[in-house]
N, C-alpha and C. Protein backbone atom coordinates (compact mmCIF):
# COMPACT_ATOMS: atom_id res chain seq x y z
N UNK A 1 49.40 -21.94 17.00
CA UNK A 1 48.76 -21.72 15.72
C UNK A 1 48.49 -20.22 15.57
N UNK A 2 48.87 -19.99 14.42
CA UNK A 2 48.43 -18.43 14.43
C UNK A 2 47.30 -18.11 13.81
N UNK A 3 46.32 -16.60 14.59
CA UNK A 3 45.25 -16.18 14.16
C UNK A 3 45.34 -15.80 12.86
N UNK A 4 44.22 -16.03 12.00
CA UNK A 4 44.21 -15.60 10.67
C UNK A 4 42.50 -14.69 10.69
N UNK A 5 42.90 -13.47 9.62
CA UNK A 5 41.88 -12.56 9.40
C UNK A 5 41.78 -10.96 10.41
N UNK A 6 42.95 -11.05 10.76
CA UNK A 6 43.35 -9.66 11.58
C UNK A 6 42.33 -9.35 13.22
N UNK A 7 42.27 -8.62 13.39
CA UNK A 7 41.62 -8.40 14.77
C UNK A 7 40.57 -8.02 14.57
N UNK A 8 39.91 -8.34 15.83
CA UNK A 8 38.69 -8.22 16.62
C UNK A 8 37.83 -7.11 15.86
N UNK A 9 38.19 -6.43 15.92
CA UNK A 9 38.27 -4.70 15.61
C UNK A 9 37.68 -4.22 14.26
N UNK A 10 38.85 -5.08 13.26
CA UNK A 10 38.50 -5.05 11.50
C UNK A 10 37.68 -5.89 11.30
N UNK A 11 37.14 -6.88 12.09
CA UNK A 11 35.81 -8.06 11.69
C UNK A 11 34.58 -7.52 11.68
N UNK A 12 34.80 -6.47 12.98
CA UNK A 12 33.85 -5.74 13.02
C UNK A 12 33.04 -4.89 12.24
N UNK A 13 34.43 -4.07 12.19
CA UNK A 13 34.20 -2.97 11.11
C UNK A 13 33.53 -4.05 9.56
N UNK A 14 34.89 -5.03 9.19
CA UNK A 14 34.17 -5.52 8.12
C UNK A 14 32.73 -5.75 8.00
N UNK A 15 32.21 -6.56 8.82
CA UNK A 15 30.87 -7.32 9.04
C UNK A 15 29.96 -6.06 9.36
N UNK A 16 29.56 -4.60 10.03
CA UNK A 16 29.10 -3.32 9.72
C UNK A 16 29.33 -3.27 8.37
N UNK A 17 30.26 -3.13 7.89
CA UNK A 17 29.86 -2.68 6.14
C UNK A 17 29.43 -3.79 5.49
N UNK A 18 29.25 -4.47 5.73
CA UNK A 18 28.51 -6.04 4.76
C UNK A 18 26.66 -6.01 5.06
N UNK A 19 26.78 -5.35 6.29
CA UNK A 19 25.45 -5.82 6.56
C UNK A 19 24.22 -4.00 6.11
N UNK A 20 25.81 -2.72 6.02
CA UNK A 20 25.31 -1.30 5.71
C UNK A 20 24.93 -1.87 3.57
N UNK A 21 25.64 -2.53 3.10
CA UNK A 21 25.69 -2.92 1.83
C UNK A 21 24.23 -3.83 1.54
N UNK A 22 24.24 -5.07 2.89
CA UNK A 22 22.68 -5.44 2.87
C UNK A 22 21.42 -4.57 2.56
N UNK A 23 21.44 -3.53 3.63
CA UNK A 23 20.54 -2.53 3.74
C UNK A 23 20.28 -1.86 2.51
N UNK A 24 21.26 -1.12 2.28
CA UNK A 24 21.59 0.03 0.98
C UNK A 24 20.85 -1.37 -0.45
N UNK A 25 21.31 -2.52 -0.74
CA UNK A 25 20.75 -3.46 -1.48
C UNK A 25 19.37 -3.12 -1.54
N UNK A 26 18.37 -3.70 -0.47
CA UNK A 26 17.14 -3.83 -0.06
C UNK A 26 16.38 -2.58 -0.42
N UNK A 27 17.50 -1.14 0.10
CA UNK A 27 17.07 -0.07 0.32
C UNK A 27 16.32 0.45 -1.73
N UNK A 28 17.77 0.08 -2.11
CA UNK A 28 17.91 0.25 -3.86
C UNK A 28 16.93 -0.12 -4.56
N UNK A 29 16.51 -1.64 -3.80
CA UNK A 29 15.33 -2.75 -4.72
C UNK A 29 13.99 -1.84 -4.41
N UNK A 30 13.89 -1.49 -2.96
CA UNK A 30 12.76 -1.02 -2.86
C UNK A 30 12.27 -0.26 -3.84
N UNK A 31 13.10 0.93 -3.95
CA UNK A 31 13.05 2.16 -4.96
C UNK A 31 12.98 1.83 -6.22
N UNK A 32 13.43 1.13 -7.12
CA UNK A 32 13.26 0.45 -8.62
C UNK A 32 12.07 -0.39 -8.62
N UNK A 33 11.58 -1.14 -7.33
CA UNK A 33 9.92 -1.60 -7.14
C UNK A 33 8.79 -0.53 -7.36
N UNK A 34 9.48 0.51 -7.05
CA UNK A 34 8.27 1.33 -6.85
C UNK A 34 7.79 2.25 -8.41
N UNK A 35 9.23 2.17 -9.05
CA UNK A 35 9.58 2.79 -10.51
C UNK A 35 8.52 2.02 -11.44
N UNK A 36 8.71 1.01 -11.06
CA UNK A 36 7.86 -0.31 -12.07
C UNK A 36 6.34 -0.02 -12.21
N UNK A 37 6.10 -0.09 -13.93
CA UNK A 37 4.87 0.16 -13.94
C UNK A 37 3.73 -1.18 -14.06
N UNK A 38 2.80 -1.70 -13.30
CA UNK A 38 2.60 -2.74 -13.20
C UNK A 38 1.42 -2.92 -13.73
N UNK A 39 0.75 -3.73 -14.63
CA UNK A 39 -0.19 -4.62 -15.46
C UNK A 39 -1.42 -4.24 -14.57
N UNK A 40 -2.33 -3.83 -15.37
CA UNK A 40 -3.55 -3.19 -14.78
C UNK A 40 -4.19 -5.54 -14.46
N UNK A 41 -5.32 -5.65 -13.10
CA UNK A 41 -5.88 -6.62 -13.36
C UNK A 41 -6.39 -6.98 -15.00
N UNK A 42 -6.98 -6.19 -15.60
CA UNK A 42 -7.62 -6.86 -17.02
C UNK A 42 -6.53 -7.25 -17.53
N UNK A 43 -5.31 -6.30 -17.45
CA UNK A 43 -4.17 -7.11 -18.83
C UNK A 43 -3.56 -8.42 -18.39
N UNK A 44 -3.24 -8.46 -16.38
CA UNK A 44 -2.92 -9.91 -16.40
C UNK A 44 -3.89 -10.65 -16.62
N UNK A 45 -5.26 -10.82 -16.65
CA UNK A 45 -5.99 -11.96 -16.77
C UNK A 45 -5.84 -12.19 -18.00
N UNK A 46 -5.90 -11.38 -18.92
CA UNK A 46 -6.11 -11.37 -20.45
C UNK A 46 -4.79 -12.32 -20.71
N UNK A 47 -3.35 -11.44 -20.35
CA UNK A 47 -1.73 -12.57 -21.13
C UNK A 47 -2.41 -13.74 -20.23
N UNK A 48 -2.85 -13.70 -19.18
CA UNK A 48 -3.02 -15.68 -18.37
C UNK A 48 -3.48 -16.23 -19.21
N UNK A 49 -4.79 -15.76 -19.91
CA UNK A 49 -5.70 -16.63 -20.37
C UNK A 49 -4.85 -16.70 -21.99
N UNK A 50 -3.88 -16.12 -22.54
CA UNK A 50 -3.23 -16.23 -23.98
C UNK A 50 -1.98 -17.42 -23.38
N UNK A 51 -1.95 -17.32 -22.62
CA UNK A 51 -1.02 -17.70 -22.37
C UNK A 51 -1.21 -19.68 -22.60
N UNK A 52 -2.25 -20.00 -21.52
CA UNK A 52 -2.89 -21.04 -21.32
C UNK A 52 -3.50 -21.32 -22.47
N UNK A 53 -4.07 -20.46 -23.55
CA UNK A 53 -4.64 -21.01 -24.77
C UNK A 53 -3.76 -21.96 -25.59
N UNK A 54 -2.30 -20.56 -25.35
CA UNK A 54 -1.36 -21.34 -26.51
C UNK A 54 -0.63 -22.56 -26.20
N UNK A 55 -0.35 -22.40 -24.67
CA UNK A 55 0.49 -23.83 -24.22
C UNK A 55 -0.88 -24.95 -24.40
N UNK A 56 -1.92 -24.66 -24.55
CA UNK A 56 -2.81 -25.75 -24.81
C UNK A 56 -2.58 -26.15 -26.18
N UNK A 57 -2.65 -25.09 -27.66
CA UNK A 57 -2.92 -25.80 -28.67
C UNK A 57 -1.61 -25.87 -29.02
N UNK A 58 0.06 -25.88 -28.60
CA UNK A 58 1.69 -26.36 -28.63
C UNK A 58 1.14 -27.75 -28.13
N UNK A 59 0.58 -27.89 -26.81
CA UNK A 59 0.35 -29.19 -26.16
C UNK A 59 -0.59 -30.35 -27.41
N UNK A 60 -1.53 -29.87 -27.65
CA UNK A 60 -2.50 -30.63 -28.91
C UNK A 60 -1.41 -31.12 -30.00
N UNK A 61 -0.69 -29.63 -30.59
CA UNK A 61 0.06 -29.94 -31.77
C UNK A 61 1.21 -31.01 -31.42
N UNK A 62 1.94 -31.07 -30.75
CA UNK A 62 2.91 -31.81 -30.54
C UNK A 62 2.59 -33.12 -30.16
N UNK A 63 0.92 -33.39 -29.09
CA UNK A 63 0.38 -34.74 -29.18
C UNK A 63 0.03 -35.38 -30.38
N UNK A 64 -0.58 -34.60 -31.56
CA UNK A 64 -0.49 -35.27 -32.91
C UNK A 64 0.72 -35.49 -33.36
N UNK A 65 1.40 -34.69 -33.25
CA UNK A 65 3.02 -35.26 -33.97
C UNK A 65 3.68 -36.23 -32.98
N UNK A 66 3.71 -36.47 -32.12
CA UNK A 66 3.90 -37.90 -31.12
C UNK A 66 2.91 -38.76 -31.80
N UNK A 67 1.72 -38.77 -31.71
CA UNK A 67 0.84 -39.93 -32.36
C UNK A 67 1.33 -40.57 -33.64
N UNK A 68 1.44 -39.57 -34.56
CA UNK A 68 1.97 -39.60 -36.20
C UNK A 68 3.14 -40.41 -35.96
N UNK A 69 4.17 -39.60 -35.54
CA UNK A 69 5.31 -40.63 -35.54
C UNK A 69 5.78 -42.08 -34.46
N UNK A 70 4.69 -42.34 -33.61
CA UNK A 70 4.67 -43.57 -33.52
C UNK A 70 4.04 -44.77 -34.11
N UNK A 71 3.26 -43.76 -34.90
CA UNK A 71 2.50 -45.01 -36.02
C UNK A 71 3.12 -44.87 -37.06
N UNK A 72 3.99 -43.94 -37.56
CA UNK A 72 5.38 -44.62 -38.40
C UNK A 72 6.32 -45.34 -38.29
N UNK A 73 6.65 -45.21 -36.79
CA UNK A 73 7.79 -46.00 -36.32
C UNK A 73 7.60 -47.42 -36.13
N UNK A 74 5.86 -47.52 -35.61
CA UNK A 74 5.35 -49.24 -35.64
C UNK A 74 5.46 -49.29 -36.81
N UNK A 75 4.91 -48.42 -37.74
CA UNK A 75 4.75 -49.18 -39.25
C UNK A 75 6.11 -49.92 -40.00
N UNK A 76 7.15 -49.05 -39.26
CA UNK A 76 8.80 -48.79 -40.37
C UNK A 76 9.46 -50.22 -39.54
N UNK A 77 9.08 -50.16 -38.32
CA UNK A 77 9.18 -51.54 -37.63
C UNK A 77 8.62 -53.07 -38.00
N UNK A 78 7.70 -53.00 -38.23
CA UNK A 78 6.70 -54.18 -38.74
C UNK A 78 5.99 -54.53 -37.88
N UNK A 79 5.76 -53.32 -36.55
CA UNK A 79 4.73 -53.87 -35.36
C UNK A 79 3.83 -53.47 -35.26
């Protein structure tokens, strides 16, 4: 059977530059982490709490319109 993927040698080499490309990755993210300007505590609590208001009154609104239209649908039914 013959070897496939060349020698010993170029796996090497390959697998060194896969893992120098890992690094250099990690290395990159670090640096664009650090660029980032990040949400003082007051402003995240503040979007949390807008946040949670609104998925509350989407949640309310859409439970009345579920209610509504199952008491049309019994009604349009005859049940």
């Amino acid at each position: 059977m013959a070897r496939q993927g060349g020698s010993p040698t170029t796996s090497r080499v390959a697998t060194a530059g896969q893992r120098l490309l890992q690094w250099r990755f990690f290395a990159e993210t670090w640096a664009e982490l650090k660029k980032v300007t990040w949400p003082s505590r007051e402003d995240t609590l503040r979007l949390t709490i807008a946040v949670i208001a609104l998925s509350a009154v989407v949640g309310i609104a859409l439970g009345i319109i579920d209610l509504v239209f199952s008491f049309l649908a019994r009604f349009a039914l005859g049940g």
